[in-house]
PDB file of N, CA and C in Angstrom:
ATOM      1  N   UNK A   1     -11.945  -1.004   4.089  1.00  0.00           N
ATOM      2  CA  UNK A   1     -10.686  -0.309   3.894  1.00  0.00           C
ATOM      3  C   UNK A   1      -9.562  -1.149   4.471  1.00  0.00           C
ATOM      4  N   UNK A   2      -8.602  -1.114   3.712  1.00  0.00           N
ATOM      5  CA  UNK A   2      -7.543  -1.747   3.892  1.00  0.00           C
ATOM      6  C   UNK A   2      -5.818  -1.299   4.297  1.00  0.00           C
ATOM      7  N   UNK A   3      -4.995  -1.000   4.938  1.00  0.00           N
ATOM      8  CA  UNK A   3      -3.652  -0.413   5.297  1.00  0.00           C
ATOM      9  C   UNK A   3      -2.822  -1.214   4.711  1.00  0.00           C
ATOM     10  N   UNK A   4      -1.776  -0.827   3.660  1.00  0.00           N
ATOM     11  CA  UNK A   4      -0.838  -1.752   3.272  1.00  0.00           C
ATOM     12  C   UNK A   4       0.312  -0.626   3.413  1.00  0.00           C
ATOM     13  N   UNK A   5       1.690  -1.097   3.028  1.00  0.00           N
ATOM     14  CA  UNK A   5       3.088  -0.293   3.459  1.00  0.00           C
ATOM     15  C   UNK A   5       2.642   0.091   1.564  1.00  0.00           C
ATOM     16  N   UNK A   6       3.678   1.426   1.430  1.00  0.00           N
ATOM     17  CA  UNK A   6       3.876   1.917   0.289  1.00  0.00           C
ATOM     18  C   UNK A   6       5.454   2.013   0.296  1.00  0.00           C
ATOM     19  N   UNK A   7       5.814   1.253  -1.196  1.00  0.00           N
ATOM     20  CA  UNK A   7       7.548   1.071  -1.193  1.00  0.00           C
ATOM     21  C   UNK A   7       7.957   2.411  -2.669  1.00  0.00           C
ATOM     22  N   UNK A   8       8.786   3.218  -1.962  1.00  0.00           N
ATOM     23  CA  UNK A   8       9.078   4.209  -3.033  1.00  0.00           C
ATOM     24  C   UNK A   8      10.516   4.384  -3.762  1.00  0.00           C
ATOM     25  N   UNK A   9      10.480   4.643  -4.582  1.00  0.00           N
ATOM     26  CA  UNK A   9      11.926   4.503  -5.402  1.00  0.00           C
ATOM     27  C   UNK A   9      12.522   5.964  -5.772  1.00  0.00           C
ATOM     28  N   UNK A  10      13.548   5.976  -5.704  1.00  0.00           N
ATOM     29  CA  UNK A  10      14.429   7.319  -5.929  1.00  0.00           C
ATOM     30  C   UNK A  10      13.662   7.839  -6.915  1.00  0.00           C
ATOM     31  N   UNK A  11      13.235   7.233  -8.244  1.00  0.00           N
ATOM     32  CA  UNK A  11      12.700   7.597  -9.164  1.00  0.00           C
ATOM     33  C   UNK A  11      10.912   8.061  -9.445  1.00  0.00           C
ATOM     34  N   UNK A  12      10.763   8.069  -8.300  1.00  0.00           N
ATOM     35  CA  UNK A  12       9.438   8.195  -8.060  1.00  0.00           C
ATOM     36  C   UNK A  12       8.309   7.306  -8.350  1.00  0.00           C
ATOM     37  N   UNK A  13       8.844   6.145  -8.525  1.00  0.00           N
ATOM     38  CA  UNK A  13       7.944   4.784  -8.627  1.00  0.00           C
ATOM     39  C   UNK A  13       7.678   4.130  -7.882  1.00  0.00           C
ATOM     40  N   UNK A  14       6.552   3.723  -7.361  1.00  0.00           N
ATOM     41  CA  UNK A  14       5.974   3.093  -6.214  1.00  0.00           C
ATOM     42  C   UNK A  14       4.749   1.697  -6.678  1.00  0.00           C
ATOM     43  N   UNK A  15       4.693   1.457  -5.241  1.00  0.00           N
ATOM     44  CA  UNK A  15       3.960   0.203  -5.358  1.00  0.00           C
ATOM     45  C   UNK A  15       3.813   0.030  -4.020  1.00  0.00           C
ATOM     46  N   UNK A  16       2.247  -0.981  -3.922  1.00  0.00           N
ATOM     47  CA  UNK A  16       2.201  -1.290  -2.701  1.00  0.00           C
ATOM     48  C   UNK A  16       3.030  -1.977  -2.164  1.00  0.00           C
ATOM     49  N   UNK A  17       3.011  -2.007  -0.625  1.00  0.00           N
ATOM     50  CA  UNK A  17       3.853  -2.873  -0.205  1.00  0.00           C
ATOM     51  C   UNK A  17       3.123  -3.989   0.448  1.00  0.00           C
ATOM     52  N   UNK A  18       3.256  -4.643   1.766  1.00  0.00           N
ATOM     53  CA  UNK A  18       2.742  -5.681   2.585  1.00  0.00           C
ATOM     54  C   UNK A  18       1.656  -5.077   3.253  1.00  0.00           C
ATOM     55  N   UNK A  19       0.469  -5.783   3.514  1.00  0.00           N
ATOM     56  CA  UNK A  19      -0.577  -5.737   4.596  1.00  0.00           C
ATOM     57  C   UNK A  19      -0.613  -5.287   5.503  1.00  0.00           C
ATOM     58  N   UNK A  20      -0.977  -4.633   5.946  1.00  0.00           N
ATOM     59  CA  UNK A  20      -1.002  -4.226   7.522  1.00  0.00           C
ATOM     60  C   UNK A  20      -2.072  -4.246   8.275  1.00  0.00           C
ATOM     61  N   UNK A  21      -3.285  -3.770   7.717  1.00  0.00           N
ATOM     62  CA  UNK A  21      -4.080  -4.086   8.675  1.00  0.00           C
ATOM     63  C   UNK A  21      -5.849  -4.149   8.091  1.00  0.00           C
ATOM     64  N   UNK A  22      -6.477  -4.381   8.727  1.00  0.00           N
ATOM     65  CA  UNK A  22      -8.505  -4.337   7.889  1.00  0.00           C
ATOM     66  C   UNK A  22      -8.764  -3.354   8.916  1.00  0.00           C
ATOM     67  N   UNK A  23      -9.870  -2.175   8.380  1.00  0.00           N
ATOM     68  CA  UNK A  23     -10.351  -1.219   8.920  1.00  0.00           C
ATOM     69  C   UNK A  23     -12.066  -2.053   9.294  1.00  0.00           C
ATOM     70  N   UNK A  24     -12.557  -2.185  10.357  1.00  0.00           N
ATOM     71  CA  UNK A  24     -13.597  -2.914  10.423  1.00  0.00           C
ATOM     72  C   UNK A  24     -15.084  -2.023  10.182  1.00  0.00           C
ATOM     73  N   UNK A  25     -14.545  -0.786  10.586  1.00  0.00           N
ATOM     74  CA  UNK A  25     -15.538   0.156   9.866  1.00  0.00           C
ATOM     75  C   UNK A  25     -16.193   0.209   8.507  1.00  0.00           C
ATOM     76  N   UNK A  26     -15.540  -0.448   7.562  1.00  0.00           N
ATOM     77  CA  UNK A  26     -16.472  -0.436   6.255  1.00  0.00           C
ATOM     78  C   UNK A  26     -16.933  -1.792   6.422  1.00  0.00           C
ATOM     79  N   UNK A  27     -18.281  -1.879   5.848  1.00  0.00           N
ATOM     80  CA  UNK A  27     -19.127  -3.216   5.758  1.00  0.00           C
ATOM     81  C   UNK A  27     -19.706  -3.031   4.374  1.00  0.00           C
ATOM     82  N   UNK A  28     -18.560  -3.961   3.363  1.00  0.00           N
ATOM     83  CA  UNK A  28     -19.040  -4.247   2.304  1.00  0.00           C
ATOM     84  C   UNK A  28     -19.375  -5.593   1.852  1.00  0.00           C
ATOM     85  N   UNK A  29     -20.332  -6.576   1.118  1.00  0.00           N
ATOM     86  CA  UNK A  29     -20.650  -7.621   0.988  1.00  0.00           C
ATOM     87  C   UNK A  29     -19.402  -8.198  -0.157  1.00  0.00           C
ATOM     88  N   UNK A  30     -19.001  -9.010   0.100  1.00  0.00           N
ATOM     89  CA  UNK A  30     -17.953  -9.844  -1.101  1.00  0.00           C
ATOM     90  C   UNK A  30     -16.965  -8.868  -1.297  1.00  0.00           C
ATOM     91  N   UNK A  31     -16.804  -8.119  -0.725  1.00  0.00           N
ATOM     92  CA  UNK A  31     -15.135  -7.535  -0.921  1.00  0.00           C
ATOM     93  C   UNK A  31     -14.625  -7.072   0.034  1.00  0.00           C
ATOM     94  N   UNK A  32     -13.398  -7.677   0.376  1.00  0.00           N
ATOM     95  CA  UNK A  32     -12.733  -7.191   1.625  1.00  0.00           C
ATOM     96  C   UNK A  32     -11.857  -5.885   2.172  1.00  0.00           C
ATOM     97  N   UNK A  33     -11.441  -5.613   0.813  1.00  0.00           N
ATOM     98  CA  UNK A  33     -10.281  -4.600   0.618  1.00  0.00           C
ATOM     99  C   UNK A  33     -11.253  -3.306  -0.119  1.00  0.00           C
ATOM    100  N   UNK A  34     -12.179  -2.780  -0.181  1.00  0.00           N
ATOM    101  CA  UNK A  34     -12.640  -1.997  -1.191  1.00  0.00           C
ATOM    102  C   UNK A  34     -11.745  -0.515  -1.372  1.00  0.00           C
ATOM    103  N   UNK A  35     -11.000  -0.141  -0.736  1.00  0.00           N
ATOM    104  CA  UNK A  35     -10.071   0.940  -0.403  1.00  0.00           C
ATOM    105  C   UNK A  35      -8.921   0.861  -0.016  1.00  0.00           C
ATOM    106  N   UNK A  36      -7.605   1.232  -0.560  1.00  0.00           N
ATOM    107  CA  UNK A  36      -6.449   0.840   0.097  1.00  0.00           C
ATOM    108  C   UNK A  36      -5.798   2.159   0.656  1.00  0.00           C
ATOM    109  N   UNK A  37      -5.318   2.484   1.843  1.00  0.00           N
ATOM    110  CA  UNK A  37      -4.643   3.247   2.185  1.00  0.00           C
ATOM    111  C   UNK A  37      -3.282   3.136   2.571  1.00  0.00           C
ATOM    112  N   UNK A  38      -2.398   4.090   2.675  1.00  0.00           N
ATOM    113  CA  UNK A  38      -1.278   3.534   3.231  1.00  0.00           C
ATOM    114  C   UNK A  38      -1.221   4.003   4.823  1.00  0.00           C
ATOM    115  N   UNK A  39      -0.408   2.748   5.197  1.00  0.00           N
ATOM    116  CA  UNK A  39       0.146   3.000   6.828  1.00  0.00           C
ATOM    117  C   UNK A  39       1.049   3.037   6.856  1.00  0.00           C
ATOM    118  N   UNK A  40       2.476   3.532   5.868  1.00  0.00           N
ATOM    119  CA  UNK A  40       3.731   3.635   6.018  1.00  0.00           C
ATOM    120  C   UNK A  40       4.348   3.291   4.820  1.00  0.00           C
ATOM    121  N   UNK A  41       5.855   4.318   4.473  1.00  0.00           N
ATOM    122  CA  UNK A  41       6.523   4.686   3.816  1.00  0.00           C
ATOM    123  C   UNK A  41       7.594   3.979   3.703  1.00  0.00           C
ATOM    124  N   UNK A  42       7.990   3.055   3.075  1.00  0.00           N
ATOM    125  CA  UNK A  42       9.571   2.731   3.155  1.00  0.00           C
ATOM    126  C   UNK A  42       9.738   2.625   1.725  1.00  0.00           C
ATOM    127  N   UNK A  43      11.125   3.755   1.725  1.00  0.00           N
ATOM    128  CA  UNK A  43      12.117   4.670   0.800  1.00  0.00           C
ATOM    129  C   UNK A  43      13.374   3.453   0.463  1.00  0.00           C
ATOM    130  N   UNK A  44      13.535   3.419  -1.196  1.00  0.00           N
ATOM    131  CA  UNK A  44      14.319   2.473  -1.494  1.00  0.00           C
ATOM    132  C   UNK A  44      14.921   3.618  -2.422  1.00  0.00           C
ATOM    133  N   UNK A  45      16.336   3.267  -2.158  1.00  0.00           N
ATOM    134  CA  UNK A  45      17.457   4.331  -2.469  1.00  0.00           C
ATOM    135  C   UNK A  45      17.599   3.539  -4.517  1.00  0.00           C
ATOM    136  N   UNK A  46      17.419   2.508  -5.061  1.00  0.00           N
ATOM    137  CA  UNK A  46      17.848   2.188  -6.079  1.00  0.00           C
ATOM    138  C   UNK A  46      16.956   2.422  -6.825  1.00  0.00           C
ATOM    139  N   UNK A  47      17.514   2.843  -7.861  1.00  0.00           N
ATOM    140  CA  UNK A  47      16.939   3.159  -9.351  1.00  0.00           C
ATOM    141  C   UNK A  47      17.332   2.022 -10.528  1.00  0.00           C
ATOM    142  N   UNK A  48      15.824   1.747 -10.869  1.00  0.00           N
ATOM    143  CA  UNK A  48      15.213   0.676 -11.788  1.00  0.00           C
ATOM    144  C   UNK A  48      15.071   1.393 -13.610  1.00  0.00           C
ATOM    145  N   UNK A  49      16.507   0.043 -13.789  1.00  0.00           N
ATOM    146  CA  UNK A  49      16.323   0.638 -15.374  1.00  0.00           C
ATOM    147  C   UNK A  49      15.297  -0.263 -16.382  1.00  0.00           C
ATOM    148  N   UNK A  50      14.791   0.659 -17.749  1.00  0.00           N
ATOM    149  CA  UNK A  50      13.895  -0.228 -18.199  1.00  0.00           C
ATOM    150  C   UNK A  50      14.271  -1.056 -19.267  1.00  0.00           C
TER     151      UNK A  50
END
């Protein structure tokens, strides 16, 4: 398991954000990240036209 930031948009569109941290509790062979969670919220006030 993995902690990355989650970046959110007025419009309700998101995406991960940056790394934060490895949970050492899961032991999976050849994959590092098998789960992503978030460790934090940062709110972006602009709206993305398509």
């Amino acid at each position: 398991m993995c902690y990355f930031d989650q970046v959110i948009w007025a419009c309700g569109n998101w995406r991960w954000g940056k790394f934060r941290e490895q949970c050492n509790k899961e032991h999976r062979i050849g994959e590092t990240c098998g789960l992503k969670l978030i460790y934090g919220r940062q709110d972006e006030a602009k709206n993305w036209k398509v």
